[in-house]
N, C-alpha and C. Protein backbone atom coordinates (compact mmCIF):
# COMPACT_ATOMS: atom_id res chain seq x y z
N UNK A 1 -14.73 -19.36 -50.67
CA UNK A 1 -14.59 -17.96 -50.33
C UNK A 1 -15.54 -17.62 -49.18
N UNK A 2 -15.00 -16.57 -48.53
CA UNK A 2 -15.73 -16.09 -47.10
C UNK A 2 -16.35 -14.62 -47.44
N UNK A 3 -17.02 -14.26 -46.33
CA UNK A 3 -18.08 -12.95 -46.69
C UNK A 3 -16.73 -11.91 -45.96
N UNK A 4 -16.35 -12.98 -45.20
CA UNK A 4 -14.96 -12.06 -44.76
C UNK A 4 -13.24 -11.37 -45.76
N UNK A 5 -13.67 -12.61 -46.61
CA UNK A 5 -12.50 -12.28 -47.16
C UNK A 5 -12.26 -10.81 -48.21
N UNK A 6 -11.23 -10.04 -47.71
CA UNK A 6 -11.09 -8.67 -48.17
C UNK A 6 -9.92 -7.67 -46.88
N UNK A 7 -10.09 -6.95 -47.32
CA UNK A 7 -8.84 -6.22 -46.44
C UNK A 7 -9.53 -5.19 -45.62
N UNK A 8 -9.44 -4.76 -44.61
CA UNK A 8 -10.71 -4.10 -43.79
C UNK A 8 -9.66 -3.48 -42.59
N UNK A 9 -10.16 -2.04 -42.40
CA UNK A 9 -9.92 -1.07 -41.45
C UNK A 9 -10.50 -0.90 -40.53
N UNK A 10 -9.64 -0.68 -39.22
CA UNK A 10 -10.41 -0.46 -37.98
C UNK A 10 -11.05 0.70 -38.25
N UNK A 11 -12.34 0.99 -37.26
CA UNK A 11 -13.19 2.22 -37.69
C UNK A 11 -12.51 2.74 -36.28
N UNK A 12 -11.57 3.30 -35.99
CA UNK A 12 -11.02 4.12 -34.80
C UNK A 12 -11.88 5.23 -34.03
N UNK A 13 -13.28 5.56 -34.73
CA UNK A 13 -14.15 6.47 -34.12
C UNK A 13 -15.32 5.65 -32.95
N UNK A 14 -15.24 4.40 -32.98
CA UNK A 14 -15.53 3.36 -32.64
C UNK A 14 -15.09 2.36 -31.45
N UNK A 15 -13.54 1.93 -32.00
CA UNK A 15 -13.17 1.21 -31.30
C UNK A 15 -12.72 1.72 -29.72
N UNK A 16 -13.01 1.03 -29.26
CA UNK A 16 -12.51 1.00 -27.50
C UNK A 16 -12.13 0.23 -26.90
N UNK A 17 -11.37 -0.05 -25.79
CA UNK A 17 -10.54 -0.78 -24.47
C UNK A 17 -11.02 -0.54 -23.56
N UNK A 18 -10.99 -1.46 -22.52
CA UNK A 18 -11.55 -1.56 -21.39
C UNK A 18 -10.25 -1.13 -20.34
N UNK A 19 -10.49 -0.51 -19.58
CA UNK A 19 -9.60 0.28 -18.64
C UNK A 19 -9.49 -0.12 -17.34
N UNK A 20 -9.35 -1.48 -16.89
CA UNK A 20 -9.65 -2.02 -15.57
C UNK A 20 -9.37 -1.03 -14.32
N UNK A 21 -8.48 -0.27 -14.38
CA UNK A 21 -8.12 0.53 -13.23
C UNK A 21 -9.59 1.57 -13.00
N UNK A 22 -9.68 2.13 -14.28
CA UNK A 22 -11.08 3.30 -13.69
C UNK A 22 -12.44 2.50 -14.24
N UNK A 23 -12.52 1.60 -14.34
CA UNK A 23 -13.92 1.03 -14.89
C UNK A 23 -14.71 1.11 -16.11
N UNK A 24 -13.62 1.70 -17.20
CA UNK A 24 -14.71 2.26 -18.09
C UNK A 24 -14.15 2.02 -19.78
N UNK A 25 -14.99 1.93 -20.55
CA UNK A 25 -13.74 2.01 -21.68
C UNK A 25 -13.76 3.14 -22.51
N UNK A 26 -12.07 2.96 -22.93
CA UNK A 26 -11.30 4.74 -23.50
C UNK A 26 -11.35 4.15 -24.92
N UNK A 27 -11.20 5.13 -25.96
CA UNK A 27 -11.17 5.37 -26.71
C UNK A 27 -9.72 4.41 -27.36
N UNK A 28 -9.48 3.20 -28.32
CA UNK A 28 -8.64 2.66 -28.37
C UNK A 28 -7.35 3.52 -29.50
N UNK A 29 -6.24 3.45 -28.51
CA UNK A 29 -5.46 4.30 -29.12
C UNK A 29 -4.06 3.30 -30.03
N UNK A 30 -4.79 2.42 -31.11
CA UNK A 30 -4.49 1.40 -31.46
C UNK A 30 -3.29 2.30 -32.71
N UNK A 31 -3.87 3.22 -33.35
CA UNK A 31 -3.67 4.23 -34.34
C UNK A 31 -4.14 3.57 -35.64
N UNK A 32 -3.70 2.41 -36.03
CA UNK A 32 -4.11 1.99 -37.10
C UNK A 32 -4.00 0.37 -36.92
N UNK A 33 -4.95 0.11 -38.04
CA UNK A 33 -4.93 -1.65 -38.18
C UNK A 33 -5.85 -1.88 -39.04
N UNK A 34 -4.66 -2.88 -40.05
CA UNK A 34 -5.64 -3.07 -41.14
C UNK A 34 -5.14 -5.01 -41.12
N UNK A 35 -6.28 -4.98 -41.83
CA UNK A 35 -6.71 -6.84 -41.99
C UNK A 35 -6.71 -7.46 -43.02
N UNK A 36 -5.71 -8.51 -44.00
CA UNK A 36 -6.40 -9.30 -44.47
C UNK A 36 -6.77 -10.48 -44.02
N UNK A 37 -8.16 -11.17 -45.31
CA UNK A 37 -8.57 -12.08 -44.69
C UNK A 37 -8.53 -12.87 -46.20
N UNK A 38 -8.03 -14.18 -46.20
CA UNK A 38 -8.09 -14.89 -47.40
C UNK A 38 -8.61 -16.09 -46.98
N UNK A 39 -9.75 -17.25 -47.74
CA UNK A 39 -10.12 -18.19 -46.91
C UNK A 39 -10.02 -18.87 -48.68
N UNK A 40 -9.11 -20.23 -48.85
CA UNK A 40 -9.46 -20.79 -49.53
C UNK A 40 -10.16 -22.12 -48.84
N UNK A 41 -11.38 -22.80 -49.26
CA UNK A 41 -12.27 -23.99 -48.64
C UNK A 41 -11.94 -23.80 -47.34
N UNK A 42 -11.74 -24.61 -46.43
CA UNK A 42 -11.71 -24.69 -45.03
C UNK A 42 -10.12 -23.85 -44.17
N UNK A 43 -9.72 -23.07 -44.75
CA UNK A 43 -8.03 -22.96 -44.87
C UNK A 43 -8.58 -21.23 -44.31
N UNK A 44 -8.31 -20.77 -43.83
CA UNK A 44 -8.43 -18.98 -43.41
C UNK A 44 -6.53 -18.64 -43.15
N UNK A 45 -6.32 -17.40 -44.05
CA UNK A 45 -5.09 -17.25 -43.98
C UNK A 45 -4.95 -15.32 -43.65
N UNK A 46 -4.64 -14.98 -42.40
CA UNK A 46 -5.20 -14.11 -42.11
C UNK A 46 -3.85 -13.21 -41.69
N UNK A 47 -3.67 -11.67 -41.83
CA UNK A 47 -2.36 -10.97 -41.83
C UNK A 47 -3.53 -9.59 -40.94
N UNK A 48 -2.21 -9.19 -40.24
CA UNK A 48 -2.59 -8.11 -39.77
C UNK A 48 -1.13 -6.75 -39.31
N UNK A 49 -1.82 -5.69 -40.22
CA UNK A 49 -0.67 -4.78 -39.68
C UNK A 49 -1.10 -3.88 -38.45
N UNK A 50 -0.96 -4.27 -37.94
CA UNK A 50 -0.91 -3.34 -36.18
C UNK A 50 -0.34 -2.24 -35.24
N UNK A 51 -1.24 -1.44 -35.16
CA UNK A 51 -0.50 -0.19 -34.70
C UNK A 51 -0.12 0.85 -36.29
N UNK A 52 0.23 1.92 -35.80
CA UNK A 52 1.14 2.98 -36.64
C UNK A 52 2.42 3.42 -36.74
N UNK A 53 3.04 3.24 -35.38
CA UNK A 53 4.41 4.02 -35.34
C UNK A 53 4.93 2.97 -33.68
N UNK A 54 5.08 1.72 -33.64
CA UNK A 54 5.37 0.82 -35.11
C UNK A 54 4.47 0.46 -35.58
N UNK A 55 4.36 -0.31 -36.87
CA UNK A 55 3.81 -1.28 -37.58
C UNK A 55 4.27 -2.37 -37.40
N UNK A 56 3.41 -3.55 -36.64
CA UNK A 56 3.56 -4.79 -36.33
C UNK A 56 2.80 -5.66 -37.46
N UNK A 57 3.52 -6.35 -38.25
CA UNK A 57 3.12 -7.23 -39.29
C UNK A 57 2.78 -8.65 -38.29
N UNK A 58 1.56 -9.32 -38.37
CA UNK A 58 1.56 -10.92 -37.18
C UNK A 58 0.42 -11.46 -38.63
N UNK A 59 0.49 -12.64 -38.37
CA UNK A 59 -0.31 -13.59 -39.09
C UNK A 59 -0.64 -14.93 -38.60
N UNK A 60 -1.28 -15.72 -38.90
CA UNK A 60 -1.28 -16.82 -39.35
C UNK A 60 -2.01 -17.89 -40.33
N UNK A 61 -2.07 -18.99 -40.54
CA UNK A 61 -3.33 -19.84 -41.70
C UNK A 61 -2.90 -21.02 -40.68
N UNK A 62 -4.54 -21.21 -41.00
CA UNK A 62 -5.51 -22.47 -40.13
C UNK A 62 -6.24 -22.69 -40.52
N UNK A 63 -6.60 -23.68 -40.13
CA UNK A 63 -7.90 -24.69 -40.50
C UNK A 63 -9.34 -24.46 -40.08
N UNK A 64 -10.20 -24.17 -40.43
CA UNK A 64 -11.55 -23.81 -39.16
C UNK A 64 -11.44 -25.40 -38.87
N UNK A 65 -11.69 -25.25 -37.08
CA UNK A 65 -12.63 -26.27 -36.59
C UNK A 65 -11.38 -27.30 -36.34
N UNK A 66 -10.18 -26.81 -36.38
CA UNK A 66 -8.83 -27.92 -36.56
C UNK A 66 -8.61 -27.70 -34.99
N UNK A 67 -8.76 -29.04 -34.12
CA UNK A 67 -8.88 -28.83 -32.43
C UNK A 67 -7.01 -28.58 -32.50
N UNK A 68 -6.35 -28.67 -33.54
CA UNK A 68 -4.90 -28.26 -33.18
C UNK A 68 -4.66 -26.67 -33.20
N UNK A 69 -3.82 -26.01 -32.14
CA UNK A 69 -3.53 -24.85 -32.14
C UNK A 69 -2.47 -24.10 -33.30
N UNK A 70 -2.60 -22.81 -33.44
CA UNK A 70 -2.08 -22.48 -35.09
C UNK A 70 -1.12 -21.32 -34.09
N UNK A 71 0.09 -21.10 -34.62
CA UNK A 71 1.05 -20.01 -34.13
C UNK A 71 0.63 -18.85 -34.70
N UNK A 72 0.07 -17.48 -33.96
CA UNK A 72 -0.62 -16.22 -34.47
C UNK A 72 1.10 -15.86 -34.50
N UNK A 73 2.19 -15.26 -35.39
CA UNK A 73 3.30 -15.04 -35.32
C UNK A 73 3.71 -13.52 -35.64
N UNK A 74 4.78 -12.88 -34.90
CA UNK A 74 5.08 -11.70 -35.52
C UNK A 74 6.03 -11.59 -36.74
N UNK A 75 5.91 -11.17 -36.93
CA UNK A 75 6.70 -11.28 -38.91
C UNK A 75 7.25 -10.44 -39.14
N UNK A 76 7.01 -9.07 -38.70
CA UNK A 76 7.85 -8.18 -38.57
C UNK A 76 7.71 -6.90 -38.38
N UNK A 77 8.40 -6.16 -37.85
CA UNK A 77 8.09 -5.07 -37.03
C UNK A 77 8.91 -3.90 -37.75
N UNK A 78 8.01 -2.74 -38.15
CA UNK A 78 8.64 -1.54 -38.93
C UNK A 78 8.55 0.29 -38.06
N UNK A 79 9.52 1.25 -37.83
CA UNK A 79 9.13 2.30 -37.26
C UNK A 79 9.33 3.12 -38.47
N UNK A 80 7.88 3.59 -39.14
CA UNK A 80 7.81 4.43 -39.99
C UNK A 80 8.52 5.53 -39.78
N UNK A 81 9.12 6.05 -38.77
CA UNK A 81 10.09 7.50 -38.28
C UNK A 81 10.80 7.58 -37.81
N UNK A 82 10.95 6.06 -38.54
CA UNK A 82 13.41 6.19 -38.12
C UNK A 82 13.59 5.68 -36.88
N UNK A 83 12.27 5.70 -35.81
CA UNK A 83 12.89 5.69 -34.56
C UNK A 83 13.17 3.94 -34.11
N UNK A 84 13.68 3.79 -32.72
CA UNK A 84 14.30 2.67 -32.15
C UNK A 84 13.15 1.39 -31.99
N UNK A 85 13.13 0.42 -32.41
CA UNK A 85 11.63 -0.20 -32.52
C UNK A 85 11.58 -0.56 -31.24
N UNK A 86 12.63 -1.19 -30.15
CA UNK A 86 12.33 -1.35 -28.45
C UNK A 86 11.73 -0.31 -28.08
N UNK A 87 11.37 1.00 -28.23
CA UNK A 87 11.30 2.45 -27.55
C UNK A 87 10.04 2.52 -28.28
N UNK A 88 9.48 2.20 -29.91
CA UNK A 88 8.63 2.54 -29.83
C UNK A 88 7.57 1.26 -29.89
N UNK A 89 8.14 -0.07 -29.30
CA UNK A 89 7.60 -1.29 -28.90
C UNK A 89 6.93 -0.64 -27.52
N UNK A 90 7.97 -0.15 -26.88
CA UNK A 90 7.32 -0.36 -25.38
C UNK A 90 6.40 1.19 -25.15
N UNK A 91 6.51 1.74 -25.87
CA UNK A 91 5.43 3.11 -26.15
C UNK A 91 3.93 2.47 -26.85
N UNK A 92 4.23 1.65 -27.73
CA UNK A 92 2.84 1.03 -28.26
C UNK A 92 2.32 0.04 -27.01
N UNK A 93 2.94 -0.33 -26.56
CA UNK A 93 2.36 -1.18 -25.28
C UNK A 93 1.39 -0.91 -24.69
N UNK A 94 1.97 0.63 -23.77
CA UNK A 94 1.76 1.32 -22.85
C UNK A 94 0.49 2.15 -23.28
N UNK A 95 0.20 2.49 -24.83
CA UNK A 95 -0.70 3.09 -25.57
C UNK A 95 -1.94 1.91 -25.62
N UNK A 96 -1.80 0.86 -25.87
CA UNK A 96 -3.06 -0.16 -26.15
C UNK A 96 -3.11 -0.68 -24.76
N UNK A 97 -2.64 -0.49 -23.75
CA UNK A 97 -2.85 -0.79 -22.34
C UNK A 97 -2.75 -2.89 -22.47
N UNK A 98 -1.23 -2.68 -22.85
CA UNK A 98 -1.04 -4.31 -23.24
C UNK A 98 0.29 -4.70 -22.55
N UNK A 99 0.27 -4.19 -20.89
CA UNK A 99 1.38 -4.15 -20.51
C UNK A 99 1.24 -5.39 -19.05
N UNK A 100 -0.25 -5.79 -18.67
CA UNK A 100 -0.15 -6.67 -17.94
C UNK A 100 -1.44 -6.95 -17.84
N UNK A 101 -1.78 -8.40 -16.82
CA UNK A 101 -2.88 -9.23 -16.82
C UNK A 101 -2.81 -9.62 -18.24
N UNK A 102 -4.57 -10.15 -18.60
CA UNK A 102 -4.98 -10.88 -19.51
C UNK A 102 -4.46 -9.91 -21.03
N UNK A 103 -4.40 -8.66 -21.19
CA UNK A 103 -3.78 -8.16 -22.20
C UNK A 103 -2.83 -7.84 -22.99
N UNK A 104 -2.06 -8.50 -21.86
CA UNK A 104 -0.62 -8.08 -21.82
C UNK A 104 0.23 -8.78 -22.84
N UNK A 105 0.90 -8.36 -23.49
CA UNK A 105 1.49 -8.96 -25.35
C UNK A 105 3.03 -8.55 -25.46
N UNK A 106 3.58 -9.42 -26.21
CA UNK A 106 4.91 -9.26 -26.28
C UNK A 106 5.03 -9.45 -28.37
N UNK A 107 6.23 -8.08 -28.52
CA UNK A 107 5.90 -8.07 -29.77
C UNK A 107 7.66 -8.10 -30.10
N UNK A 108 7.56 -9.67 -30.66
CA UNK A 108 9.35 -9.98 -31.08
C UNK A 108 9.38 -10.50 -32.52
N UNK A 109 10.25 -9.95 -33.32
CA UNK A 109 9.94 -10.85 -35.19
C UNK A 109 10.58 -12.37 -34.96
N UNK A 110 9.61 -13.06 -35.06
CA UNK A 110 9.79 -14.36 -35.02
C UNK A 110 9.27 -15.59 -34.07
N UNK A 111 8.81 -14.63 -33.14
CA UNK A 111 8.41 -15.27 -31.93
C UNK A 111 6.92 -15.33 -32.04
N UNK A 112 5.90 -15.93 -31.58
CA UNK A 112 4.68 -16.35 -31.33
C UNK A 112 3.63 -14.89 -30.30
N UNK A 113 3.15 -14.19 -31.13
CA UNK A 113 1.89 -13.21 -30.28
C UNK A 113 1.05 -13.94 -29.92
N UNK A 114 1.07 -15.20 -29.85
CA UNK A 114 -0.48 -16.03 -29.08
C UNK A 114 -0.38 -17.78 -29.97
N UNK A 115 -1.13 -18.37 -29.73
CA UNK A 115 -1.89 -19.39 -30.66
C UNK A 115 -2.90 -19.63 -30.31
N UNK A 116 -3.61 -19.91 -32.01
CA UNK A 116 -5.40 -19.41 -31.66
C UNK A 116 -5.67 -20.84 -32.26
N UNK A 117 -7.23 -20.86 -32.73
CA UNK A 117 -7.97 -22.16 -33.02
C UNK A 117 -9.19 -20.95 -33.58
N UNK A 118 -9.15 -21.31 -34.72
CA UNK A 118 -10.30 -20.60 -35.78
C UNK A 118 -11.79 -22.00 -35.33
N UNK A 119 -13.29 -21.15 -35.51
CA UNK A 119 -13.83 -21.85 -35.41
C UNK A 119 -15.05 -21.13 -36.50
N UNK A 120 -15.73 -22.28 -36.94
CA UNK A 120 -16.46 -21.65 -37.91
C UNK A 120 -17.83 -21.65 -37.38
N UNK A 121 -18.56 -20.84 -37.05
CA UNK A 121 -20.07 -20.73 -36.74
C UNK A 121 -20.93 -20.51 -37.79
N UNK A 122 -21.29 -19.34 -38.77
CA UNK A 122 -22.07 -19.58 -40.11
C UNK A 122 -21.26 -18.94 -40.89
N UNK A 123 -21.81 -18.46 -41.98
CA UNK A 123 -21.48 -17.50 -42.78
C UNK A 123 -21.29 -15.64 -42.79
N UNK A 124 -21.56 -15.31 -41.30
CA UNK A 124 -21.24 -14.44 -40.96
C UNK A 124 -20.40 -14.01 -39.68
N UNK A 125 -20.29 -15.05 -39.13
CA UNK A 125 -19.57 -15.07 -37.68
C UNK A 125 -18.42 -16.45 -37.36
N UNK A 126 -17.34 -15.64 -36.88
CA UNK A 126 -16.43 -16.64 -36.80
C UNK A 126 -16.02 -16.42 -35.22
N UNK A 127 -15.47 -17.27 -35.16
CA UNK A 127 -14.60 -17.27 -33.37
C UNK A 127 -13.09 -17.63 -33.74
N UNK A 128 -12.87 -16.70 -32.86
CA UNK A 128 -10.84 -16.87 -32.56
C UNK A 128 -11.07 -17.13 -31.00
N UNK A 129 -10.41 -18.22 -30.72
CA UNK A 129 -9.37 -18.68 -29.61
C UNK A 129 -7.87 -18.46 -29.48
N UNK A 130 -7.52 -17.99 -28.25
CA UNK A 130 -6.32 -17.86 -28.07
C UNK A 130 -5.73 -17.84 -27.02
N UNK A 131 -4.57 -17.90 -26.54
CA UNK A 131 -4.03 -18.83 -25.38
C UNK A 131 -2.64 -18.27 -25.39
N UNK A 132 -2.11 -18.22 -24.53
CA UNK A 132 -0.84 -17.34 -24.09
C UNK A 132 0.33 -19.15 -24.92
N UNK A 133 1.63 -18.39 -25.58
CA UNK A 133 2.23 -19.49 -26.27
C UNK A 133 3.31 -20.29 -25.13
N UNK A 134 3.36 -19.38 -23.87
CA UNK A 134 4.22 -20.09 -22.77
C UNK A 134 3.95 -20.54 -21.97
N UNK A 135 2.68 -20.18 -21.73
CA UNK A 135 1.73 -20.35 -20.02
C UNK A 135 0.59 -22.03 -20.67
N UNK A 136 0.44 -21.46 -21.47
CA UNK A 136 -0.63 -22.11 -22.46
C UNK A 136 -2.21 -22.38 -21.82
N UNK A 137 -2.24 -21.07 -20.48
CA UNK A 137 -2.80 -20.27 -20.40
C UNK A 137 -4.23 -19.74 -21.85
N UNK A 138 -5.26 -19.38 -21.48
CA UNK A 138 -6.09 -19.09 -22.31
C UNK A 138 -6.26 -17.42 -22.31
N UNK A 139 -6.27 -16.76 -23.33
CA UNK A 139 -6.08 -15.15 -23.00
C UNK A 139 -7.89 -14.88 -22.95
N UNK A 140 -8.02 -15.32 -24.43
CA UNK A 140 -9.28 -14.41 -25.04
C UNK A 140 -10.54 -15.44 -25.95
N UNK A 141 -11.59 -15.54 -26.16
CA UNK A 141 -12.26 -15.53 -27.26
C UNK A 141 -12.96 -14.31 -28.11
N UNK A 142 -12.50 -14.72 -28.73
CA UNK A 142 -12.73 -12.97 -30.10
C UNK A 142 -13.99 -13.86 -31.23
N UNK A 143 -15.57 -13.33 -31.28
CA UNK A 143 -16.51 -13.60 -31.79
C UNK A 143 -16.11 -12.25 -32.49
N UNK A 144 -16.56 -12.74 -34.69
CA UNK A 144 -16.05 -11.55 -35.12
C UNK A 144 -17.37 -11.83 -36.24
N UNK A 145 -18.40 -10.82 -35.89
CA UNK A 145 -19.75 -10.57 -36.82
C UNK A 145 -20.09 -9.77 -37.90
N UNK A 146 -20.00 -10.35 -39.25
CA UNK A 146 -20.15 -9.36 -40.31
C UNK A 146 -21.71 -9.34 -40.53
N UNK A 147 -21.84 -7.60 -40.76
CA UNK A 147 -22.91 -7.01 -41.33
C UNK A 147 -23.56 -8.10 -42.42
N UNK A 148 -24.92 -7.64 -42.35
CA UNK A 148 -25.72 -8.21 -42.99
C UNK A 148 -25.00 -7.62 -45.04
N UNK A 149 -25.08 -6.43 -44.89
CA UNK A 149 -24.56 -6.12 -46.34
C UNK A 149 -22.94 -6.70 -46.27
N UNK A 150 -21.91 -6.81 -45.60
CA UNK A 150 -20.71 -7.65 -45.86
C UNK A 150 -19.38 -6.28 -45.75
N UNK A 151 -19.95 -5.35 -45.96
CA UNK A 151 -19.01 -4.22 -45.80
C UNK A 151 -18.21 -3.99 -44.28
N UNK A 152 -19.13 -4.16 -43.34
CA UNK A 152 -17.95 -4.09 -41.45
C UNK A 152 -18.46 -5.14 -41.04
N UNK A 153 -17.95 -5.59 -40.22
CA UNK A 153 -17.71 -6.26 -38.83
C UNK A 153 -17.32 -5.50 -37.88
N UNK A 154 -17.86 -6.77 -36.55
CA UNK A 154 -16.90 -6.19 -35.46
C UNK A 154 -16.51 -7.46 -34.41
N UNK A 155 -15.02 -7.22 -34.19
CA UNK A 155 -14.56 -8.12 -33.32
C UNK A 155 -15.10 -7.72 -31.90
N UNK A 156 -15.11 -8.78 -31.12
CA UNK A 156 -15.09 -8.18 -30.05
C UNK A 156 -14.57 -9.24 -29.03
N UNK A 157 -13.48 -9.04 -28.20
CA UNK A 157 -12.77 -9.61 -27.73
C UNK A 157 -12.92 -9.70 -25.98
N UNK A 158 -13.20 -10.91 -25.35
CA UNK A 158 -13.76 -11.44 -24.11
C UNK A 158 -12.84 -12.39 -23.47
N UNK A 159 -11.59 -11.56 -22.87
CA UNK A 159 -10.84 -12.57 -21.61
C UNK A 159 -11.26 -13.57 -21.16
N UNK A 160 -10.43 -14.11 -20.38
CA UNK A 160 -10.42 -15.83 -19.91
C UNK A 160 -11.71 -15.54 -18.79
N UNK A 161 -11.96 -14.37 -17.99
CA UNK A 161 -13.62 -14.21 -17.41
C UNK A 161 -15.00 -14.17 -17.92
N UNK A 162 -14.53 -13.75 -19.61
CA UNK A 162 -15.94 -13.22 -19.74
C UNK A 162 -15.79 -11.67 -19.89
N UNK A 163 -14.76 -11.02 -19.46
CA UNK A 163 -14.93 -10.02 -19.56
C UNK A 163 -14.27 -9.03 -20.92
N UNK A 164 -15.36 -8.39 -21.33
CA UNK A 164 -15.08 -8.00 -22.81
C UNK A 164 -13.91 -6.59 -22.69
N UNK A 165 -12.91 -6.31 -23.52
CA UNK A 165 -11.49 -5.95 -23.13
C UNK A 165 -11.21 -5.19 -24.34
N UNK A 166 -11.85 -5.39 -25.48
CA UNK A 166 -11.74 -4.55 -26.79
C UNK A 166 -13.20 -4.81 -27.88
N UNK A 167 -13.52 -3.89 -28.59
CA UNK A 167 -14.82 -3.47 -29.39
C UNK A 167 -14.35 -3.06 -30.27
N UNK A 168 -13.82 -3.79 -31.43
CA UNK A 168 -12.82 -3.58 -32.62
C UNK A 168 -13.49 -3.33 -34.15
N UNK A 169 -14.45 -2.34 -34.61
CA UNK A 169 -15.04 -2.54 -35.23
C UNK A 169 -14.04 -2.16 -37.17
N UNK A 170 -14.49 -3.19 -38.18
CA UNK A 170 -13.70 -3.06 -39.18
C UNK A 170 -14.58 -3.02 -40.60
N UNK A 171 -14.24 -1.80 -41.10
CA UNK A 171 -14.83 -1.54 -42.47
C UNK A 171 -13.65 -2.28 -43.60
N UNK A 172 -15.02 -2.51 -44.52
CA UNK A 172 -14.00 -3.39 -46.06
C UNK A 172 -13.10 -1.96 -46.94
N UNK A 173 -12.22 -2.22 -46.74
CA UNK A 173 -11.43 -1.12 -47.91
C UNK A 173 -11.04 -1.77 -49.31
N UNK A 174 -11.16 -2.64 -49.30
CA UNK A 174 -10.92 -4.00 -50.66
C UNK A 174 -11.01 -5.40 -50.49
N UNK A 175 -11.69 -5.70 -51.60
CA UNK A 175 -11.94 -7.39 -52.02
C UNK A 175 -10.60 -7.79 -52.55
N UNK A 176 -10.38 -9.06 -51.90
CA UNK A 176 -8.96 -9.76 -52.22
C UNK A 176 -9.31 -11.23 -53.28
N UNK A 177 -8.00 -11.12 -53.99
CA UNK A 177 -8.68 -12.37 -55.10
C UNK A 177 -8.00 -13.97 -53.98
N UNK A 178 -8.63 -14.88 -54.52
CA UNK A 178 -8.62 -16.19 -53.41
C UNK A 178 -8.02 -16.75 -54.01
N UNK A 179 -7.48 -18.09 -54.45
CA UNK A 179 -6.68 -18.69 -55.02
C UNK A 179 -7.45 -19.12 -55.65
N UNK A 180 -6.89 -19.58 -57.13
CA UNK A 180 -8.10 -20.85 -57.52
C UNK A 180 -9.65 -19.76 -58.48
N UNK A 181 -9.59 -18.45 -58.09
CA UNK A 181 -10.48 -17.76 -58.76
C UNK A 181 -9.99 -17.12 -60.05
């Protein structure tokens, strides 16, 4: 079991994007995102619902430290308000500023949002790698640091420059049971 494992909310009073056009970062207008995190022994099996209106379900399970790449996948995509999910795909885009360069994301059920490489550093900090699934291209490294008490973290996500692009910070809303417990 991990200090991570549990289901955890973005703190939205918090989080921010980097705005390459005016220099500065805005307020991330992600709406919602919540996390699980399940780690049985070396195995991290990780789900994320993304956004609000839609809700993008993506996941994947990997190995820490496995130099093979893991498919981060979309699983499935829901519009809580009836509406057209292309219309409110390309409205969530345009909202998380994920429409070109290094941020830029494509959200299809079935198709690949990235492939990453989990890496394990201690007991409080992990690294995500990830890499565009066509270009095979490198997007991001995402260093993700939990609090000393175990309750938030925060991701924070650093393009193929170095340059940091999101400040994703996530409170625990529930402990998840692991397999095997």
């Amino acid at each position: 079991m991990s200090g991570f494992d549990g289901t955890w909310q973005i703190d939205l009073a918090e989080a921010k994007v980097w705005n390459s056009e005016l220099g500065v970062f805005e307020p991330d207008q992600v709406g919602q995102e919540i996390i699980t995190i399940r780690t049985d022994g070396d195995v991290q099996d990780y789900e994320v619902l993304y956004g609000a209106n839609p809700v993008i379900r993506m996941g994947y399970r990997t190995r820490f430290n496995d130099p093979e790449w893991t498919t981060y996948l979309v699983r499935g995509i829901e519009t809580p308000d009836g509406g057209d999910p292309a219309t409110a795909i390309a409205e969530f885009r345009e909202r998380i500023k994920a429409n070109s360069g290094t941020l830029a994301r494509e959200f299809e059920v079935g198709k690949p949002y990235g492939m990453v490489r989990m890496i394990a550093g201690d007991e409080r900090t992990h690294y995500r790698l990830a890499r565009d699934p066509n270009s095979d291209d490198i997007l991001y490294v995402m260093p993700r640091r939990l609090d000393e008490d175990g309750n938030r973290f925060v991701a924070t996500i650093l393009d193929r420059d170095g340059v940091i692009t999101r400040v994703r910070p996530f409170i625990r809303i529930a402990d998840v049971e692991v397999s095997g417990e």
